[in-house]
Every structure is written in structure tokens, then in C-alpha cells.
N, C-alpha and C. Protein backbone atom coordinates (compact mmCIF):
# COMPACT_ATOMS: atom_id res chain seq x y z
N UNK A 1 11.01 -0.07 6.38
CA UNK A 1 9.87 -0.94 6.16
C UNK A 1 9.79 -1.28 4.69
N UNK A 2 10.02 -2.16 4.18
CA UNK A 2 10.13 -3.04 2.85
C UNK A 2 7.97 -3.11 2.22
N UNK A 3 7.92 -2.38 0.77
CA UNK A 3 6.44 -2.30 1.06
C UNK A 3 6.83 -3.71 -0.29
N UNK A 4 5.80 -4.41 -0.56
CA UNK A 4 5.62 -5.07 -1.68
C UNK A 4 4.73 -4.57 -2.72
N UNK A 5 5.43 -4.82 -3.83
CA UNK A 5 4.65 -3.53 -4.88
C UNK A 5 3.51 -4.35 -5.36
N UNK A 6 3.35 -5.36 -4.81
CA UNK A 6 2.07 -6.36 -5.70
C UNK A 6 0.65 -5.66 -5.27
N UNK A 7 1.04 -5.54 -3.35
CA UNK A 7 -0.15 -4.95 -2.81
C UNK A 7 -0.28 -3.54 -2.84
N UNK A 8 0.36 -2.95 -3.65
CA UNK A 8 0.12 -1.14 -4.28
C UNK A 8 -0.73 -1.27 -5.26
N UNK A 9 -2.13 -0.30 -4.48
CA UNK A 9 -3.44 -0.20 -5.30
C UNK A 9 -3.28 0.85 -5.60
N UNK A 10 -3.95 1.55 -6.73
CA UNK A 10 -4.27 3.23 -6.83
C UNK A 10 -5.36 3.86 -6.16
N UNK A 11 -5.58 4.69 -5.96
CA UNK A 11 -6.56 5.05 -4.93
C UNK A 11 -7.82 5.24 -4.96
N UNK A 12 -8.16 4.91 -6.65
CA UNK A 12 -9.29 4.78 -8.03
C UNK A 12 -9.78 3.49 -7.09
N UNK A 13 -8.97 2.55 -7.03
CA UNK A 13 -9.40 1.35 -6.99
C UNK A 13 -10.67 1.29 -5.19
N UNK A 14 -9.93 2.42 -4.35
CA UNK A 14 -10.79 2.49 -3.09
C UNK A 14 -11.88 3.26 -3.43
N UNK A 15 -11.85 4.23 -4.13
CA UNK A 15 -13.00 4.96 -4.18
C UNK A 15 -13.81 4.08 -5.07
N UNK A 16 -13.53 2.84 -5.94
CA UNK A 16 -14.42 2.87 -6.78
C UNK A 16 -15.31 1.36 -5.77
N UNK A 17 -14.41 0.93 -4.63
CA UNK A 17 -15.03 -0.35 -4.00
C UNK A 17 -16.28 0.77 -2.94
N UNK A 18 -16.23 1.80 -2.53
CA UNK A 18 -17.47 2.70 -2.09
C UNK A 18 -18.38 2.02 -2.52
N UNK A 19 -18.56 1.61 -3.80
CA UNK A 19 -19.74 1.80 -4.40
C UNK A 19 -20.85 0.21 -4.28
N UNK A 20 -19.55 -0.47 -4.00
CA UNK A 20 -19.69 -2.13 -4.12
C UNK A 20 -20.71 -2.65 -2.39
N UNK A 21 -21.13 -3.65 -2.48
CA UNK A 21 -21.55 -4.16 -1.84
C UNK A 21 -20.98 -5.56 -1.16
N UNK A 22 -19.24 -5.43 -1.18
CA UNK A 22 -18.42 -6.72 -0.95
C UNK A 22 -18.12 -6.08 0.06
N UNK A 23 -19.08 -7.17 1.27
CA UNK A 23 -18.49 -7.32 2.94
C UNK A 23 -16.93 -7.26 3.23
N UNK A 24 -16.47 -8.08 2.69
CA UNK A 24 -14.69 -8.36 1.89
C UNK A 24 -14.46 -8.05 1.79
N UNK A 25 -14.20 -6.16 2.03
CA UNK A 25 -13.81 -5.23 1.12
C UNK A 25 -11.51 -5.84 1.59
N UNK A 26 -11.40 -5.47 0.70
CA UNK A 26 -9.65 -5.77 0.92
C UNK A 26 -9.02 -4.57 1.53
N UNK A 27 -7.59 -4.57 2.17
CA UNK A 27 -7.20 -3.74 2.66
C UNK A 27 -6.25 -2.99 1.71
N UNK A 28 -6.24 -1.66 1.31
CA UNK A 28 -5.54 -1.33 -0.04
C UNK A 28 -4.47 -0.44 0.92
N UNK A 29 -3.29 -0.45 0.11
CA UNK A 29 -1.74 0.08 0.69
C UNK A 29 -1.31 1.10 -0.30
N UNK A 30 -0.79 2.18 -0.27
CA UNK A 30 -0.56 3.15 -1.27
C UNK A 30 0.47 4.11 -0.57
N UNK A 31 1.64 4.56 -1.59
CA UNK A 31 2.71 5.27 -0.94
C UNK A 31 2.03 6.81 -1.30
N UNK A 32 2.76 7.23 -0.44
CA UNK A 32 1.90 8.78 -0.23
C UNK A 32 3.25 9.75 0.33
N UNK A 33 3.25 10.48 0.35
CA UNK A 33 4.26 11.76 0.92
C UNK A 33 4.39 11.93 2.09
N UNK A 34 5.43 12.14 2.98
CA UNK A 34 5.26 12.48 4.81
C UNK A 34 5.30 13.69 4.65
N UNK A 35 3.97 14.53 5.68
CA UNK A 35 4.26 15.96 5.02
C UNK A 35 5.21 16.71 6.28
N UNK A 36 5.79 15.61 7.24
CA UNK A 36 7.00 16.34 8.59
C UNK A 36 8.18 15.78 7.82
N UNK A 37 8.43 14.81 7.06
CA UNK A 37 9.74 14.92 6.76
C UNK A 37 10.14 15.00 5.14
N UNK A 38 9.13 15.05 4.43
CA UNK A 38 8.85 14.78 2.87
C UNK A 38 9.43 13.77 2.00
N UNK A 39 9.55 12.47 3.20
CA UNK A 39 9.84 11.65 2.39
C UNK A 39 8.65 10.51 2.20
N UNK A 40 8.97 9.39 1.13
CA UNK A 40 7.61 8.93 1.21
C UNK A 40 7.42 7.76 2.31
N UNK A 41 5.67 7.58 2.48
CA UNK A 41 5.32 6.54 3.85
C UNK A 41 4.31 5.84 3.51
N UNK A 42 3.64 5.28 3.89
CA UNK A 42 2.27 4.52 3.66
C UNK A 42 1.29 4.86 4.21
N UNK A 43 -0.31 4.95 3.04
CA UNK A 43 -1.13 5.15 3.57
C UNK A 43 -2.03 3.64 3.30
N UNK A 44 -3.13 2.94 4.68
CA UNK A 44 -3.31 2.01 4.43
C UNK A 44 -5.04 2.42 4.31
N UNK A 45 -5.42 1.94 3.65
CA UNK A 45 -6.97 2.31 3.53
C UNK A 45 -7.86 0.86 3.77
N UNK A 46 -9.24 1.09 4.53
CA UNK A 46 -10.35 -0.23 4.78
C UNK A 46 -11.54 0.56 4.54
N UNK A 47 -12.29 -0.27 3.55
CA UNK A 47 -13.40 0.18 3.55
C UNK A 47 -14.45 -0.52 4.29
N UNK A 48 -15.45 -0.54 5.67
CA UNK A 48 -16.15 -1.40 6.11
C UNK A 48 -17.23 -0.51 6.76
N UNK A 49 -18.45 -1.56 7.12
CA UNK A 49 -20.04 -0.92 7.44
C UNK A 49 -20.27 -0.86 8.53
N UNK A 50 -20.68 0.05 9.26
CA UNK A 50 -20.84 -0.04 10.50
C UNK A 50 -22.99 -0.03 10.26
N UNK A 51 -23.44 -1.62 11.18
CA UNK A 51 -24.83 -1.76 10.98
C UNK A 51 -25.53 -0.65 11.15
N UNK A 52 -26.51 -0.58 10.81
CA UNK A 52 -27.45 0.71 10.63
C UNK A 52 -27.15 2.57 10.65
N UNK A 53 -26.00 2.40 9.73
CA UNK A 53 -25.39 3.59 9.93
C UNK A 53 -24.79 3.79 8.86
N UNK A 54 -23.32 3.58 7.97
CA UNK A 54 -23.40 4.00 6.58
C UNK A 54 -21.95 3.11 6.56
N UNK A 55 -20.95 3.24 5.24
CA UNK A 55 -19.77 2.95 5.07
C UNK A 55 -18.84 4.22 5.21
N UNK A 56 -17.82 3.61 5.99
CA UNK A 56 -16.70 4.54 6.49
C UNK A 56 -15.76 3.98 6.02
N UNK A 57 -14.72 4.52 5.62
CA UNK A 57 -13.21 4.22 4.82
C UNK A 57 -12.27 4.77 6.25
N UNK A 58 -11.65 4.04 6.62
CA UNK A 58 -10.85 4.18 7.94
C UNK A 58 -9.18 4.09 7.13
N UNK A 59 -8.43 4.97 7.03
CA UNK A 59 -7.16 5.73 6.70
C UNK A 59 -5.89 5.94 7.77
N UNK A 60 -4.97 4.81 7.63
CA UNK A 60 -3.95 4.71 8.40
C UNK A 60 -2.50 5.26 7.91
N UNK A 61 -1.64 6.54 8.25
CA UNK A 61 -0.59 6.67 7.63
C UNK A 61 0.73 6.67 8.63
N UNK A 62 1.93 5.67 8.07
CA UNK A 62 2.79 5.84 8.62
C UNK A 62 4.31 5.98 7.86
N UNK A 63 4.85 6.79 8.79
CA UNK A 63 6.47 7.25 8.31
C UNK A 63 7.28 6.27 8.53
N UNK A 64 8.24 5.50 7.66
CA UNK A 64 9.04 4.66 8.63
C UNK A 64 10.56 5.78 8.90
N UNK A 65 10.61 6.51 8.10
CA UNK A 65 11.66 7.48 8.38
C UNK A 65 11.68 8.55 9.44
N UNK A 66 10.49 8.92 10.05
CA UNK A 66 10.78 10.24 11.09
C UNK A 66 9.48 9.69 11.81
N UNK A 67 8.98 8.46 11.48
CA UNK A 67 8.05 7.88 12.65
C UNK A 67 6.52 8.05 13.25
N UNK A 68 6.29 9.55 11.92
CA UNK A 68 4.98 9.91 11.89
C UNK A 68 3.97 9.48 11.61
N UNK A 69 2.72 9.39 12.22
CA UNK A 69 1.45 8.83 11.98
C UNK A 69 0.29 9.25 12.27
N UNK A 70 -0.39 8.94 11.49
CA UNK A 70 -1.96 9.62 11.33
C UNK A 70 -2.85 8.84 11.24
N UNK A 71 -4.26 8.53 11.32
CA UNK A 71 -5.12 8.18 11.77
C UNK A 71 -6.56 8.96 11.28
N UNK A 72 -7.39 8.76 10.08
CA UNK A 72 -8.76 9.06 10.09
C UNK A 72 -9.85 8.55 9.91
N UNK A 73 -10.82 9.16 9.60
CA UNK A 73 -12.22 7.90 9.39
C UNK A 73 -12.93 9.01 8.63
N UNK A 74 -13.43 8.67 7.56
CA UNK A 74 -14.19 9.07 6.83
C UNK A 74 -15.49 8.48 6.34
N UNK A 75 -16.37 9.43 5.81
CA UNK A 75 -17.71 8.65 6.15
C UNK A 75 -17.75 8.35 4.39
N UNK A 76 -18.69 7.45 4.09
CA UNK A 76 -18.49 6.80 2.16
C UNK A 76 -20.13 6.20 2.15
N UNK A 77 -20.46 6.23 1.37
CA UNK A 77 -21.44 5.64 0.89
C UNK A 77 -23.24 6.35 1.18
N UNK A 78 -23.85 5.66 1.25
CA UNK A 78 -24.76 6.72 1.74
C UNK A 78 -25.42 5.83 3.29
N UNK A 79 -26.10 7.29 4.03
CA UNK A 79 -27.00 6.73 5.18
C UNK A 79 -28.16 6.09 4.92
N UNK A 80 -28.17 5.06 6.22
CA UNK A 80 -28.98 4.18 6.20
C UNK A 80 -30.50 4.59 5.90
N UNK A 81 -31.73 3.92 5.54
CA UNK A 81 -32.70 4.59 5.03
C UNK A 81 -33.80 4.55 6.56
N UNK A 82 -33.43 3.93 7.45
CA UNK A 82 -34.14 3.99 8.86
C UNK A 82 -32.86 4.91 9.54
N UNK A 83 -33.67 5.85 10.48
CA UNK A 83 -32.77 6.21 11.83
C UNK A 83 -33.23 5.90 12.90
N UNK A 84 -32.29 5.95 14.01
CA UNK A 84 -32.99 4.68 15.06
C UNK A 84 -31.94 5.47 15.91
N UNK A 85 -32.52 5.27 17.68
CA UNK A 85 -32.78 6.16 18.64
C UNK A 85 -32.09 5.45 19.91
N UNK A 86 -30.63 5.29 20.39
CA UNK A 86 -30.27 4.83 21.55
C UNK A 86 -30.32 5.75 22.43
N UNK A 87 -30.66 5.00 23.96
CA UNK A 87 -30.73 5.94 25.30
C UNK A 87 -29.50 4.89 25.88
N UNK A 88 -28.89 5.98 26.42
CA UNK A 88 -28.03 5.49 27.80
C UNK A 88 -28.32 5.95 29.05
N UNK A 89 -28.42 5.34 29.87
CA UNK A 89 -28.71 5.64 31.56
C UNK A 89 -27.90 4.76 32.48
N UNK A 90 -27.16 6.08 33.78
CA UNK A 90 -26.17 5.71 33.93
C UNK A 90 -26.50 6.42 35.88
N UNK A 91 -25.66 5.85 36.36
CA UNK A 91 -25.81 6.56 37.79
C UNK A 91 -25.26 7.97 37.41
N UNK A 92 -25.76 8.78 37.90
CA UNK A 92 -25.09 10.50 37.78
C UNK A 92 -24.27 10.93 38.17
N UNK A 93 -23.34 10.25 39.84
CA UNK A 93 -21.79 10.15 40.01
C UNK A 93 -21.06 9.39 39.36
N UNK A 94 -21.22 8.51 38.45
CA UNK A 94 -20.20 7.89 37.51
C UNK A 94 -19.72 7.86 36.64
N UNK A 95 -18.64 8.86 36.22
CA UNK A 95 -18.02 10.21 35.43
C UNK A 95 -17.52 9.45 34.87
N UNK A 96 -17.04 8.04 34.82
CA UNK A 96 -16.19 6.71 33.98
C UNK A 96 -17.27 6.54 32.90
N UNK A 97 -18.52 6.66 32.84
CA UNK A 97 -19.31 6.08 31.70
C UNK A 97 -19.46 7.31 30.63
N UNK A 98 -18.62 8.36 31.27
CA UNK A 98 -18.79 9.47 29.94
C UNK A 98 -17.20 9.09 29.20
N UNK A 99 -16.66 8.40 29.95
CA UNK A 99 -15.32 8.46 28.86
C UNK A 99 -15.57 7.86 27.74
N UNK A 100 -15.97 7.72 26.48
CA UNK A 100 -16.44 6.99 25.26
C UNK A 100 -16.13 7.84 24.48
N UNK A 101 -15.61 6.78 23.51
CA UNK A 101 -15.72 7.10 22.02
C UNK A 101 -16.66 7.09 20.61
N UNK A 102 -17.48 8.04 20.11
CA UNK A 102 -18.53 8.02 20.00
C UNK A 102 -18.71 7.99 17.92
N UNK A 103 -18.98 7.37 17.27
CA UNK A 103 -18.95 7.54 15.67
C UNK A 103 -20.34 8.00 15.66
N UNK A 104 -20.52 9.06 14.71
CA UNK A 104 -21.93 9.99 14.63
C UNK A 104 -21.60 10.53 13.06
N UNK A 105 -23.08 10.48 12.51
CA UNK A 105 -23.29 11.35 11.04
C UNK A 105 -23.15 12.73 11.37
N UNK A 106 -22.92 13.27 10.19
CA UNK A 106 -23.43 14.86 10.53
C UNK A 106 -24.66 15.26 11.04
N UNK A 107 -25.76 14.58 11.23
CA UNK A 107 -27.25 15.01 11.43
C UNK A 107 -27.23 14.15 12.44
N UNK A 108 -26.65 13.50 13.29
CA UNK A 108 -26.95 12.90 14.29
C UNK A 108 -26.74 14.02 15.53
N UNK A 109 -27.63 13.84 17.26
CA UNK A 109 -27.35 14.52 17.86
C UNK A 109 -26.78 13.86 19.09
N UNK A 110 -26.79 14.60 20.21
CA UNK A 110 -26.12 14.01 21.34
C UNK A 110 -26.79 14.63 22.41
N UNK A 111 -27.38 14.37 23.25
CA UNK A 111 -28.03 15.12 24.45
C UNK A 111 -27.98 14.66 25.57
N UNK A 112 -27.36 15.27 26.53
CA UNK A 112 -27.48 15.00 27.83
C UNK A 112 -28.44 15.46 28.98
N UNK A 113 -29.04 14.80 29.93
CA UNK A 113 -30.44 15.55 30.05
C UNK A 113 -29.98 14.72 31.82
């Protein structure tokens, strides 16, 4: 995989867009270490807002040499200054509406009742 060195940011440059208020945030590319084969791979970083909830930096890494990849989400910026309260209701035999994928703060809860 051929990277172009124009779009190699330092990683100063993501932590310091945290702070910014550009919807726009850009997608920053940075070579990083494979830690299964120790050679180097790409890590791709986005910083974006999820509404009434906070900024998350979402972290993509891939090997082009041994094919490894990773995947995280991290939480950035601070929580929203309202918290706010969804209900789901669902028929009680329909075990398909629990399959979800769910993004939560640390102080958020989950209850099934």
C-alpha cells in the first residue's frame, strides 16, 4: 500500500483539532508500528460529534504486510451539558431487537425491565 507523505499528520495535530469546533474535522493518516509483525502500517484517525453526546476520535489501523487490523473509538472532548433519556419498547419474543450496537459515556446506564 503506497502511503503519500503529504497526507502524514503528527498526532499533535489530532489531539490539538479535540479542541476545535470544525464540523470538517479532516481525516489524519499516520504510520505507526504493527505490533503482530513489527513492521510499519497505518493508523487512520476522524475526529466527529455524535448529537447530544460528546466528540469521539474513531481510530482505524491497518497492516499491509501480515494483514492486521484494528478498530477503536475513543471518547474526546467534553459531555454534553443536557442528559436526555431514550426508552425502547419492543415485543418480548423478539430477541432480533436486542442485537444492537450501542455508543454510551461512562455514566450512562442501560436497563432492561
Amino acid at each position: 500500500m503506497a502511503t503519500n507523505k503529504d497526507t502524514i499528520v503528527d498526532v499533535r495535530s489530532v489531539v490539538e483539532a479535540t479542541s476545535t469546533d470544525d464540523a470538517d474535522a479532516p481525516l489524519y493518516q499516520v504510520e505507526s508500528l504493527c505490533m503482530r509483525c513489527g513492521e510499519n502500517g497505518t493508523t487512520r484517525f476522524l475526529l466527529t460529534s455524535i448529537p447530544h453526546f460528546r466528540k469521539i476520535l474513531l481510530s482505524a489501523f491497518e497492516c499491509p504486510h501480515c494483514g492486521e487490523r484494528n478498530n477503536e473509538v475513543q471518547f474526546a472532548g467534553e459531555l454534553q451539558p443536557r442528559g436526555c433519556r431514550y426508552q425502547l419498547d419492543f415485543p418480548s419474543g423478539d430477541q432480533k431487537m436486542l442485537n444492537r450496537h450501542v455508543v454510551k459515556s461512562e455514566t450512562a446506564t442501560i436497563k432492561k425491565q
